[in-house]
C-alpha atoms as a PDB file:
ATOM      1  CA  UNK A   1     -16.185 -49.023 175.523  1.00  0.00           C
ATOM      2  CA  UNK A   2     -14.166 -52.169 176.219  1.00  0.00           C
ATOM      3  CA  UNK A   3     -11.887 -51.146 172.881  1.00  0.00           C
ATOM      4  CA  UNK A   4     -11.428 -47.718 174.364  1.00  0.00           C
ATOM      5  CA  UNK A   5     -10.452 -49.023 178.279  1.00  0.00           C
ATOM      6  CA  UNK A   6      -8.028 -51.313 176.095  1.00  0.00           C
ATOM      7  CA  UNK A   7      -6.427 -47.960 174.215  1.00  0.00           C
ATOM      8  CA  UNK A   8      -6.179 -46.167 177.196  1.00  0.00           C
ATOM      9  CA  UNK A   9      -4.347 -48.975 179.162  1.00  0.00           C
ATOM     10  CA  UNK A  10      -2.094 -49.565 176.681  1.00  0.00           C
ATOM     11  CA  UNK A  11      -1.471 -45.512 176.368  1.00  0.00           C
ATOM     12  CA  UNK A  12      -1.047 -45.266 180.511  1.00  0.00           C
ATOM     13  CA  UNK A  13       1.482 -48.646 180.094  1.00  0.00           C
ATOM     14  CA  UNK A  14       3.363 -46.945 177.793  1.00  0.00           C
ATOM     15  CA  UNK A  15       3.106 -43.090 179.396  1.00  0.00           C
ATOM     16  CA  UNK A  16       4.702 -44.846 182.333  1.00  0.00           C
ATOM     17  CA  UNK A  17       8.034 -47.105 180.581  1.00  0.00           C
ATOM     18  CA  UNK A  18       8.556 -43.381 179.026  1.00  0.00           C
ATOM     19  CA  UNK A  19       8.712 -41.743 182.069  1.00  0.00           C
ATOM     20  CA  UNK A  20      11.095 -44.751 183.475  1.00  0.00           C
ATOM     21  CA  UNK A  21      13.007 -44.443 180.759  1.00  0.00           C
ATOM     22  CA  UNK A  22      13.309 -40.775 180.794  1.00  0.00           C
ATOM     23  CA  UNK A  23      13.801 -40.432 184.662  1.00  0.00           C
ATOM     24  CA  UNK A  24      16.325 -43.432 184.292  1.00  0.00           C
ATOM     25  CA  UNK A  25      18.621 -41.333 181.641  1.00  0.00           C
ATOM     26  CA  UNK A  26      18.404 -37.658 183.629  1.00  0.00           C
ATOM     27  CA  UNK A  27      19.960 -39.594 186.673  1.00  0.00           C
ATOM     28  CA  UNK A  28      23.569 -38.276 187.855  1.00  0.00           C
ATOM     29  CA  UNK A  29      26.083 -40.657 188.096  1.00  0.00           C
ATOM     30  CA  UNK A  30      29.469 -41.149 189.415  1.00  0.00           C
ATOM     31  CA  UNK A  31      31.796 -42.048 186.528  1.00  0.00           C
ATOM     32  CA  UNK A  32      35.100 -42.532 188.276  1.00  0.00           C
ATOM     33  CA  UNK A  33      36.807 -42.485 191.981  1.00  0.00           C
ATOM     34  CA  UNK A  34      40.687 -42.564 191.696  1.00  0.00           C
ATOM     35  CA  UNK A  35      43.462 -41.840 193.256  1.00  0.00           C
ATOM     36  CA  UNK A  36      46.058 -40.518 190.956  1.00  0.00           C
ATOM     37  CA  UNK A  37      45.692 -42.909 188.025  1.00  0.00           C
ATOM     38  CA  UNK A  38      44.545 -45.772 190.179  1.00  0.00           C
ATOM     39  CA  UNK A  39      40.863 -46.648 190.781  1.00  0.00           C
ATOM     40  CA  UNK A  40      39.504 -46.511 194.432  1.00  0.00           C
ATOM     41  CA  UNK A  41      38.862 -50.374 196.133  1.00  0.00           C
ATOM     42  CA  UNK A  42      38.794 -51.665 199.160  1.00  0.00           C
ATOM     43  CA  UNK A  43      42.344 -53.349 198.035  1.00  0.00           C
ATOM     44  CA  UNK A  44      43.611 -50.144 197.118  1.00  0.00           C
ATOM     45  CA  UNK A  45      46.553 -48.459 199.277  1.00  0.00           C
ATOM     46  CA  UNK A  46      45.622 -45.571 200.675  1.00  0.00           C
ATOM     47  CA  UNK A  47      48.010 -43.126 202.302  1.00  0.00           C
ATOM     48  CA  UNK A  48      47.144 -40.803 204.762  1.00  0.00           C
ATOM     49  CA  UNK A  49      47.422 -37.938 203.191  1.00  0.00           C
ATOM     50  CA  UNK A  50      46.135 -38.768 199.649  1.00  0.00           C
ATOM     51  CA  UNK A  51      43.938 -36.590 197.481  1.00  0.00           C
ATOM     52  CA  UNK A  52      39.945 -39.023 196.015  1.00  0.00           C
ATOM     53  CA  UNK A  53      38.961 -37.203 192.629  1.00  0.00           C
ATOM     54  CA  UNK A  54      35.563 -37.490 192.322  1.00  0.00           C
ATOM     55  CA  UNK A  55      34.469 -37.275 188.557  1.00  0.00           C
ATOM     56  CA  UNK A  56      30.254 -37.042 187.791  1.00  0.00           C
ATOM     57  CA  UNK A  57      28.386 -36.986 184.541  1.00  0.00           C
ATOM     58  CA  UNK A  58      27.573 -33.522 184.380  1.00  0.00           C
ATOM     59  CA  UNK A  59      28.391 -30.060 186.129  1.00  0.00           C
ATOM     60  CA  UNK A  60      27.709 -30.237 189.937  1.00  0.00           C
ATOM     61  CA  UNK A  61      29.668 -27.185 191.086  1.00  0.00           C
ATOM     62  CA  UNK A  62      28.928 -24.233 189.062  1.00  0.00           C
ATOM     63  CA  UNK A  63      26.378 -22.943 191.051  1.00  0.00           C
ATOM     64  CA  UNK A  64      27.087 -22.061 194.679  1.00  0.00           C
ATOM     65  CA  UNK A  65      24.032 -23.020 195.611  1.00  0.00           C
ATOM     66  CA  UNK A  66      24.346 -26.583 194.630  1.00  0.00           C
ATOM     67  CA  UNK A  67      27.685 -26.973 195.159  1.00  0.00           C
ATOM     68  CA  UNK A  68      27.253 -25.170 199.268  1.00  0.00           C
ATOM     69  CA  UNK A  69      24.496 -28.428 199.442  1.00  0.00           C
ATOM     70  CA  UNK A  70      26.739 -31.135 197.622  1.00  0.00           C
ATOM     71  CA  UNK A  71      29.823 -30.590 200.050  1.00  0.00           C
ATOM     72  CA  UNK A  72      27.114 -31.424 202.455  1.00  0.00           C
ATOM     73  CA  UNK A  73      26.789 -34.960 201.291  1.00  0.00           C
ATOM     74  CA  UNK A  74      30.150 -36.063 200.931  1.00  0.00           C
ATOM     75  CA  UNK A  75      31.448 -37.619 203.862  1.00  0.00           C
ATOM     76  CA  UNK A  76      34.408 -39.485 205.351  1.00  0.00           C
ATOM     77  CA  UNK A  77      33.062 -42.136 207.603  1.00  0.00           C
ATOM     78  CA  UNK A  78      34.880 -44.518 209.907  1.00  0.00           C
ATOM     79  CA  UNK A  79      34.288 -48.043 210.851  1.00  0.00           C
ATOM     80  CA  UNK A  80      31.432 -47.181 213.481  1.00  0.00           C
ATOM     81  CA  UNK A  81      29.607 -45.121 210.282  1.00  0.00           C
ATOM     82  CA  UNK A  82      30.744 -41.628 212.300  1.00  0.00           C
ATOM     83  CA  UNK A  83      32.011 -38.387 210.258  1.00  0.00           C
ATOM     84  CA  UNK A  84      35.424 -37.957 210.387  1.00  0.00           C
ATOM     85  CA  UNK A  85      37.072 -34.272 210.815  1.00  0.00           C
ATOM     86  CA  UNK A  86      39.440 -33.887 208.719  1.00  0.00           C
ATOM     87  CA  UNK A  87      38.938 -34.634 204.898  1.00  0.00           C
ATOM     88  CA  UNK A  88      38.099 -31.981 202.965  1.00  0.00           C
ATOM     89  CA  UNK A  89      36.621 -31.355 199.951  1.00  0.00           C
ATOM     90  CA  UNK A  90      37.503 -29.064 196.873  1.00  0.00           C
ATOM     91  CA  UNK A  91      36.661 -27.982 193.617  1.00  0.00           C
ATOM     92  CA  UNK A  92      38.636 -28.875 190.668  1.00  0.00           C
ATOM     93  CA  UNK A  93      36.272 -28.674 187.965  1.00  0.00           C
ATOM     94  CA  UNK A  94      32.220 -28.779 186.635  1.00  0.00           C
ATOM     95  CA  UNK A  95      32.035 -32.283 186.946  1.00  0.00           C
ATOM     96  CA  UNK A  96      35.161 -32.808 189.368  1.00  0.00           C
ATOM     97  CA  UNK A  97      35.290 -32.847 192.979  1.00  0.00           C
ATOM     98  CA  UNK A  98      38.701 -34.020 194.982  1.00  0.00           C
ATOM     99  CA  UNK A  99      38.707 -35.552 198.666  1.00  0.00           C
ATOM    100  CA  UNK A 100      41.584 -34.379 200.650  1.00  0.00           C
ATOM    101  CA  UNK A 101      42.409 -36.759 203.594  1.00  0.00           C
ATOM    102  CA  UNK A 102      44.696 -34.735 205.150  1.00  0.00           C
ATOM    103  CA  UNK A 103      46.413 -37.356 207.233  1.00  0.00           C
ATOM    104  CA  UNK A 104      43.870 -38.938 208.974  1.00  0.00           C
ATOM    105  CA  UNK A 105      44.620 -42.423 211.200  1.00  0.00           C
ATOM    106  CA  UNK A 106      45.535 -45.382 209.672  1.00  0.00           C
ATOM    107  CA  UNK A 107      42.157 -47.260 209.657  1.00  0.00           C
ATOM    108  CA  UNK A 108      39.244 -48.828 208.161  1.00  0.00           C
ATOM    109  CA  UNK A 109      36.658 -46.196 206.045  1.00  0.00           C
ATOM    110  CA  UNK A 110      34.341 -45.272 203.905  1.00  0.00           C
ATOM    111  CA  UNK A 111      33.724 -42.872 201.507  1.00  0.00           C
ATOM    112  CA  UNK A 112      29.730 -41.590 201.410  1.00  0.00           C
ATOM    113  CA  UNK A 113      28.017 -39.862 198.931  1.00  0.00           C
ATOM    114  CA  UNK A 114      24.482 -39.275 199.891  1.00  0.00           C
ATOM    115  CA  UNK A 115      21.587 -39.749 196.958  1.00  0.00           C
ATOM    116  CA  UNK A 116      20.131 -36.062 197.191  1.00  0.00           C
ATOM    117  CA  UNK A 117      23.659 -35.037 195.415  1.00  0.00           C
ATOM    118  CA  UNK A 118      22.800 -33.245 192.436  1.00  0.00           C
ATOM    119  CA  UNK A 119      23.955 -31.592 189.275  1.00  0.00           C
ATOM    120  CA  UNK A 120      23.399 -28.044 188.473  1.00  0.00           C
ATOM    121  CA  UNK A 121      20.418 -28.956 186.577  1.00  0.00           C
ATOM    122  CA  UNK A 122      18.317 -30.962 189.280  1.00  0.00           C
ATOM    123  CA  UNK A 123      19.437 -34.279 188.967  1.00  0.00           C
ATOM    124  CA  UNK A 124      20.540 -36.382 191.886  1.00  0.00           C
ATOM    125  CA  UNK A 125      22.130 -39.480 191.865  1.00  0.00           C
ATOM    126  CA  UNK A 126      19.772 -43.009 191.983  1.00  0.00           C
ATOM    127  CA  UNK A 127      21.490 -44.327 195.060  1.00  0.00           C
ATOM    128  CA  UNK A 128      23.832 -43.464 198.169  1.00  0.00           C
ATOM    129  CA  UNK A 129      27.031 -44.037 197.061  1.00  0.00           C
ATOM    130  CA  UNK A 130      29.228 -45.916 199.980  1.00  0.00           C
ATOM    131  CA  UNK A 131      33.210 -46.954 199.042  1.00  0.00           C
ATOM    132  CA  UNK A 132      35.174 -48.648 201.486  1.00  0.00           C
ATOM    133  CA  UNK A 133      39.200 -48.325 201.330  1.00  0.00           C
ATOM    134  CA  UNK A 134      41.884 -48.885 204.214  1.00  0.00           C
ATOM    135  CA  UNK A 135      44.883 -46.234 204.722  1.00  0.00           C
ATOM    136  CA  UNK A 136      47.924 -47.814 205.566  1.00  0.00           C
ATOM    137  CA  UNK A 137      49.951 -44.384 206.976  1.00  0.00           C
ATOM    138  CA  UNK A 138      53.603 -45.486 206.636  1.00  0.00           C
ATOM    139  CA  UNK A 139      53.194 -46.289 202.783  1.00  0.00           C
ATOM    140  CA  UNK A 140      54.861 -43.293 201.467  1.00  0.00           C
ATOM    141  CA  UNK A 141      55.846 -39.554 202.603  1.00  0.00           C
ATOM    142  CA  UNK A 142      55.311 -38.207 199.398  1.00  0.00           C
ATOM    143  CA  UNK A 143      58.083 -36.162 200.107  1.00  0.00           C
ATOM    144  CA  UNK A 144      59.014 -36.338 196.112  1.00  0.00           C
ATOM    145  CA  UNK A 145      60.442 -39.828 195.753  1.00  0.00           C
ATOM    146  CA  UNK A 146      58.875 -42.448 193.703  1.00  0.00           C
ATOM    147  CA  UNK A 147      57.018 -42.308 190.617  1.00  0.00           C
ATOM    148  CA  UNK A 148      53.474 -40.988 192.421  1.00  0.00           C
ATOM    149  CA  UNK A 149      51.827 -38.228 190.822  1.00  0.00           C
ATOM    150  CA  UNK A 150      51.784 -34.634 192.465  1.00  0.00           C
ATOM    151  CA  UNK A 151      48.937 -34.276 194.587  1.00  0.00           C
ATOM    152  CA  UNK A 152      46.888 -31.270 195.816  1.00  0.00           C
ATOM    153  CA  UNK A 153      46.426 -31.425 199.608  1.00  0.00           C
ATOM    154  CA  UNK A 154      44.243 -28.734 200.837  1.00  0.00           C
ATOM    155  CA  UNK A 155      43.785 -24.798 200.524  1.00  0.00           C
ATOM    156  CA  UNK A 156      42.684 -23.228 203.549  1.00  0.00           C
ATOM    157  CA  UNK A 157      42.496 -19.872 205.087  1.00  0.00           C
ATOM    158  CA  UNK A 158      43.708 -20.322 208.651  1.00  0.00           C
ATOM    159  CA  UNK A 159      41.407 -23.357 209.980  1.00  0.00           C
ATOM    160  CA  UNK A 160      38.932 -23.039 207.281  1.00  0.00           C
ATOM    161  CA  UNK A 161      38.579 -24.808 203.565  1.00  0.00           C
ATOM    162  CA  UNK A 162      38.812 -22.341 201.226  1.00  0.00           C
ATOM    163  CA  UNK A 163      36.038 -23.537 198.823  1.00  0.00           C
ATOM    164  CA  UNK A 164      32.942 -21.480 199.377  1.00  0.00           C
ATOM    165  CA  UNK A 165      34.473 -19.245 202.313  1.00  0.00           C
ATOM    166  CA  UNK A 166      34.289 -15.658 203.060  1.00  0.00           C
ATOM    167  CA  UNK A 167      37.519 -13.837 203.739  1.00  0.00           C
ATOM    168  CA  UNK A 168      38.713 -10.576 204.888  1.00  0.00           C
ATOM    169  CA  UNK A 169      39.985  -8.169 202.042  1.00  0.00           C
ATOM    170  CA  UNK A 170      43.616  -8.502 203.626  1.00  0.00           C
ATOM    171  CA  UNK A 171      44.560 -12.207 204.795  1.00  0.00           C
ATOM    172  CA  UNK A 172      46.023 -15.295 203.862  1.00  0.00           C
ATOM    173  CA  UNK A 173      46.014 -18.591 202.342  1.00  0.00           C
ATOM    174  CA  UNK A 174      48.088 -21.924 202.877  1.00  0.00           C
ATOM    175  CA  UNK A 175      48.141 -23.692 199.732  1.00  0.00           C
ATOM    176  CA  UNK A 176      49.863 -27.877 200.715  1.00  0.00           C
ATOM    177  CA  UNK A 177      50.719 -30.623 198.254  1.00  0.00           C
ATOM    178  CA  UNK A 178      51.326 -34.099 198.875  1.00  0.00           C
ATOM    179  CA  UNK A 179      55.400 -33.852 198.143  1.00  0.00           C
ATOM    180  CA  UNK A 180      58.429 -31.929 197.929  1.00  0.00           C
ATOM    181  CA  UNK A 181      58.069 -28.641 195.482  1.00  0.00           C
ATOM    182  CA  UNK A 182      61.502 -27.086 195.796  1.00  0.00           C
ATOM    183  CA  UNK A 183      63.405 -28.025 192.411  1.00  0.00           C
ATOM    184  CA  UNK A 184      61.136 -26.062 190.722  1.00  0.00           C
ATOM    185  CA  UNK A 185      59.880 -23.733 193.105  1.00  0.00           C
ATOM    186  CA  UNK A 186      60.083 -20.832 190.615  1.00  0.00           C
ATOM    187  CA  UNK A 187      58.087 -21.885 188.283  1.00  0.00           C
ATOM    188  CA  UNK A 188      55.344 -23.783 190.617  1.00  0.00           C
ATOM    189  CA  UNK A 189      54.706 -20.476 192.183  1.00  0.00           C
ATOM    190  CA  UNK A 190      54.310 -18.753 188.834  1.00  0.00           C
ATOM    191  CA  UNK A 191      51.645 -21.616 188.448  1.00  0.00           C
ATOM    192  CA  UNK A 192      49.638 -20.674 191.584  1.00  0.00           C
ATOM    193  CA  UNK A 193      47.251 -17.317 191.906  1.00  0.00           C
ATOM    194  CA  UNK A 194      43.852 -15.210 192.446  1.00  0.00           C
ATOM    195  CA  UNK A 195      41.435 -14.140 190.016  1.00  0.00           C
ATOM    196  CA  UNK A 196      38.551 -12.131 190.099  1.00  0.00           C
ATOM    197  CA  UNK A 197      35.248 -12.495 188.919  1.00  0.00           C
ATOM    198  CA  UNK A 198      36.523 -11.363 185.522  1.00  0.00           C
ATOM    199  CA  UNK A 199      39.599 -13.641 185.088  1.00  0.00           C
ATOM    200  CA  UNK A 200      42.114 -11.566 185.492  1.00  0.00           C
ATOM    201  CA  UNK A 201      44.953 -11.671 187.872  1.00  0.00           C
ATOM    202  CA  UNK A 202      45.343 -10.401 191.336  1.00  0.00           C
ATOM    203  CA  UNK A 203      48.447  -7.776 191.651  1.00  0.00           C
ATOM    204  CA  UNK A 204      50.450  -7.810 194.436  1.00  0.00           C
ATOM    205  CA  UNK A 205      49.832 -11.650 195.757  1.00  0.00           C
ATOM    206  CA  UNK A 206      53.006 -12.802 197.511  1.00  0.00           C
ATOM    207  CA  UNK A 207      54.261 -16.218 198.205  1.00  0.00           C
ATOM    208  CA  UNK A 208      56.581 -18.046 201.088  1.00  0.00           C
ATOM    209  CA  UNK A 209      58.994 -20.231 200.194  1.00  0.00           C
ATOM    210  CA  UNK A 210      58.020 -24.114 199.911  1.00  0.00           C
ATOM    211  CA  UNK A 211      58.091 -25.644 202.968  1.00  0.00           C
ATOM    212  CA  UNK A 212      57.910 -29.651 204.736  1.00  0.00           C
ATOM    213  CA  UNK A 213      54.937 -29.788 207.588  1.00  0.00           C
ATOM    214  CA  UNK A 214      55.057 -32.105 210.117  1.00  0.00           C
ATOM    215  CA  UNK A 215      53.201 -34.967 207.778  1.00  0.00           C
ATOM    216  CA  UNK A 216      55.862 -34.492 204.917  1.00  0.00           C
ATOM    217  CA  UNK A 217      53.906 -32.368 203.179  1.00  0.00           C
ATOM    218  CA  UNK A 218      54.735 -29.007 200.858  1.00  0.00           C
ATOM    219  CA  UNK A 219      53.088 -25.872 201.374  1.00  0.00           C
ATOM    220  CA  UNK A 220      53.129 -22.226 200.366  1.00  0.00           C
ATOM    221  CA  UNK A 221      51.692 -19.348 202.197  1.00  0.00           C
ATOM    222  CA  UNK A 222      49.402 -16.806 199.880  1.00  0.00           C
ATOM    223  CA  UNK A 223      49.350 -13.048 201.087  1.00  0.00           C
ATOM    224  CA  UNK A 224      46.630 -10.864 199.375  1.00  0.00           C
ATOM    225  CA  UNK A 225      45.323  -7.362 200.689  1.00  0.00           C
ATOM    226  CA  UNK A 226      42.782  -4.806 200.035  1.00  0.00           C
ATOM    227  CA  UNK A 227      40.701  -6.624 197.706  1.00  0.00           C
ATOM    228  CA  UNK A 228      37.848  -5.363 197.066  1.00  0.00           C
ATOM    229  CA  UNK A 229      34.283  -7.687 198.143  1.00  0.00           C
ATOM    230  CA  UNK A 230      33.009  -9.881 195.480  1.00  0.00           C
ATOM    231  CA  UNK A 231      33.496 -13.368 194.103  1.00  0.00           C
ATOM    232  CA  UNK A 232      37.494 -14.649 193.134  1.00  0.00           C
ATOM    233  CA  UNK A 233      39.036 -17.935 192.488  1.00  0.00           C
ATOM    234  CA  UNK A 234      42.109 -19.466 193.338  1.00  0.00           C
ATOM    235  CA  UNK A 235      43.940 -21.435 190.657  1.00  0.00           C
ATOM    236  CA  UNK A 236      46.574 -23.807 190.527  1.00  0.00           C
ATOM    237  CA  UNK A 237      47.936 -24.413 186.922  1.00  0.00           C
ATOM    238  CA  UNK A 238      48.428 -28.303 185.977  1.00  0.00           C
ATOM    239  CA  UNK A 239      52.092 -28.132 185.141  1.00  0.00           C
ATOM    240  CA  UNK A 240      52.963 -27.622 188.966  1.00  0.00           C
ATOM    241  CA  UNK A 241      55.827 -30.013 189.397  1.00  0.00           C
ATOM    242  CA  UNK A 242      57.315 -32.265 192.338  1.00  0.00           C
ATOM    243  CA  UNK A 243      60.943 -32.736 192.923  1.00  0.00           C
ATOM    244  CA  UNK A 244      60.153 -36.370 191.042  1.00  0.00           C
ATOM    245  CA  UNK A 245      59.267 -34.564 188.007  1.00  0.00           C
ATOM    246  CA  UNK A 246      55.272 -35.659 188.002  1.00  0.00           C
ATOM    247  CA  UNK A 247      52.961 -32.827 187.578  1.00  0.00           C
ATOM    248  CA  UNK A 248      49.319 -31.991 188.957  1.00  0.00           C
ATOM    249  CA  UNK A 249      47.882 -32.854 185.582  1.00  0.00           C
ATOM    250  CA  UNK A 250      44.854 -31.017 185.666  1.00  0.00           C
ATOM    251  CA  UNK A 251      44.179 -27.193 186.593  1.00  0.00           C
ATOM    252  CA  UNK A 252      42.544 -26.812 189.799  1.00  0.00           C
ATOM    253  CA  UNK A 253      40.168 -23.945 190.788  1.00  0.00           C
ATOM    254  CA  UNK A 254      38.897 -23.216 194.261  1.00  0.00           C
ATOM    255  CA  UNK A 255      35.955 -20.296 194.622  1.00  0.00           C
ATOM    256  CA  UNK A 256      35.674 -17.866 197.714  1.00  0.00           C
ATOM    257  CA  UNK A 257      34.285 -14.380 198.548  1.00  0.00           C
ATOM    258  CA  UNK A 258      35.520 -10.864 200.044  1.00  0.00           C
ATOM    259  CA  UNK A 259      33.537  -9.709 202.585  1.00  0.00           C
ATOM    260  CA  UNK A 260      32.090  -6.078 202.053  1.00  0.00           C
ATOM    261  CA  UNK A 261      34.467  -3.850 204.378  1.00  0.00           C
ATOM    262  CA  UNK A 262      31.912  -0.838 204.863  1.00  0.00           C
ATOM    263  CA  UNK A 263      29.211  -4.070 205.761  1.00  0.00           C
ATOM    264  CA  UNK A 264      31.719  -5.114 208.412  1.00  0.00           C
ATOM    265  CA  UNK A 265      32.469  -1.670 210.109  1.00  0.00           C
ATOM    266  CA  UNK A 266      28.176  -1.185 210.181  1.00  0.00           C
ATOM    267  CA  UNK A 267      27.676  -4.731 211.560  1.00  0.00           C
ATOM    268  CA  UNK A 268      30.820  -3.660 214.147  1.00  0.00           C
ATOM    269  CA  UNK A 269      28.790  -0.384 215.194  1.00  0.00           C
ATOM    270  CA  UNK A 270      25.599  -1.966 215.029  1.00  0.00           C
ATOM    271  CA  UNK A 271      27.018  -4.671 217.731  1.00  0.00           C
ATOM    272  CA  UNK A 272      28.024  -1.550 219.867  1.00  0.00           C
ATOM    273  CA  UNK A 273      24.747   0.257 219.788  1.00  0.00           C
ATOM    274  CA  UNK A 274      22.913  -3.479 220.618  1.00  0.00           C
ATOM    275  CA  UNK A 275      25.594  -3.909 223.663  1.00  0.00           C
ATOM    276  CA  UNK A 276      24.394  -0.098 224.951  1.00  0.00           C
ATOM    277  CA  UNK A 277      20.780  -0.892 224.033  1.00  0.00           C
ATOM    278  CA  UNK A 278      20.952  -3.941 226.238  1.00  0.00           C
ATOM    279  CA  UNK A 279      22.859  -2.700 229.315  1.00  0.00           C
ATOM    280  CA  UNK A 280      20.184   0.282 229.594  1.00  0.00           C
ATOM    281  CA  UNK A 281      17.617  -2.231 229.026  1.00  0.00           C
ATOM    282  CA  UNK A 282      19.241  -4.049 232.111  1.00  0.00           C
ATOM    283  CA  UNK A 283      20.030  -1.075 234.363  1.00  0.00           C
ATOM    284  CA  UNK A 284      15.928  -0.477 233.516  1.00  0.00           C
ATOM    285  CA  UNK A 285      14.713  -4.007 234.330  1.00  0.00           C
ATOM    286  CA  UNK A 286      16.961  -3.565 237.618  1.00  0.00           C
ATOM    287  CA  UNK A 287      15.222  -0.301 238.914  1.00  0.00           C
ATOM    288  CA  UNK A 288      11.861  -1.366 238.089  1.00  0.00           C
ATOM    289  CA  UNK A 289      12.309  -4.971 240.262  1.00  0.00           C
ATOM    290  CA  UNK A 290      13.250  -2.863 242.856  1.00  0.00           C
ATOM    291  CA  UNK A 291      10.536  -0.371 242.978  1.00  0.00           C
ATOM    292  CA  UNK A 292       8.130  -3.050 242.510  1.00  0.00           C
ATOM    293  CA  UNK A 293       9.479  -4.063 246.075  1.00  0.00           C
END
């Protein structure tokens, strides 16, 4: 008997390293924050409008599902530990995520990654993830001078990130970059369109000229109409080039949705009928108060 309590002991001890080991080696991880070529510190200068690529050990944004969730746990916190509106966050590939700062004050922050982050497979990472950096706002304009590479900004329709929103069939969408894009403005808008859930092209996308913002920054306005509802994807090729000759370096791909148009004009007349519903219901509720006096 004592033999067999000895076996099984020995069998449990080992059961359990096993599942260590195995639980240990399905855990996400972070392989890399940087900015540009430069790894994120707390000595590293920031500006305010600089782009944090994100890079994980497997695919965390190929399902919506996950990927709705994971934008959840990203955060931009200042020095009292309080979100910060603002930074964005977009897709750029399976296992890439970039941080868009969008010209927030020069201050102390940090960048949070809460544990529950997972890949498309389950896995979440072993720890919060916290990164500290400063941005120093007057170090660079990145209005194409200097050797910094090109830097995607933000993609948003109106107020709202594009990644994961639902848009109209007929709208548009500002594309910004972190410096000046008119040298090769030609070609950089060649690099820059929709697809559909298929891959292929959108027709009839137009584009605005580059233009400065108020931060020094380059943007493009994106006019699409009558598209019809399902899933598309905004790309922007890696060869997009700054006036200082760098390029974006890697293709970046943002995912939204069309909104049904026959789903919106039955949601409008459904909100009609409810409104009439409502006021008879009131006119109703009004007699019978005063008959009851």
């Amino acid at each position: 008997m004592k033999k067999t309590s000895s076996v099984l002991s020995i069998f449990l001890a080992l059961l359990m390293i096993f599942s260590v080991t195995v639980s240990a080696a399905a855990s996400l991880t972070l392989d890399s924050v940087k900015i540009g070529d430069t790894d994120l510190s707390a000595a590293t200068t920031i500006r305010s409008n600089d782009v944090i690529d994100l890079t994980f050990s497997a695919d965390v944004t190929s399902d919506e599902a996950i990927l709705a969730t994971n934008l959840t746990k990203i955060k931009v916190r200042n020095a009292a530990g309080e979100a910060v509106n603002g930074p964005t966050v977009s897709v750029v590939g399976k296992k890439k995520l970039s941080v868009s700062l969008n010209n927030i004050e020069k201050a102390d922050y940090t960048l949070t990654i809460g544990k529950k982050f997972q890949d498309v497979t389950g896995n979440t990472l072993a720890a919060d993830v916290s990164l500290p950096f400063t941005v120093n706002k007057g170090d660079g304009s990145g209005t194409g001078g200097g050797n910094n590479p090109l830097s995607f900004v933000s993609a948003k329709a109106g107020d709202v990130d594009l990644a994961g929103a639902e848009l109209d069939a007929t709208g548009t969408i500002t594309v910004t970059f972190d410096r000046g894009m008119t040298k090769y403005q030609a070609d950089n808008l060649a690099q820059i369109g929709i697809y559909d859930a298929d891959g292929a092209k959108v027709d009839g996308v137009t584009f605005t000229d580059f233009t400065k913002d108020a931060a020094e920054n380059s943007y493009t306005v994106l006019s699409y109409s009558n598209l019809p509802a399902g899933t598309y994807t905004l790309k922007l090729g890696k060869d997009l080039k700054a006036n200082n000759d760098n390029t974006l370096g890697e293709d970046v791909t943002i995912t939204f949705t069309v909104k049904d148009a026959d789903n919106e004009k039955t949601d409008f007349l459904h909100s009609i009928i409810d409104a009439i519903v409502n006021f008879f219901k009131t006119i109703a509720e009004f007699f019978k108060n005063i008959f009851k006096k």
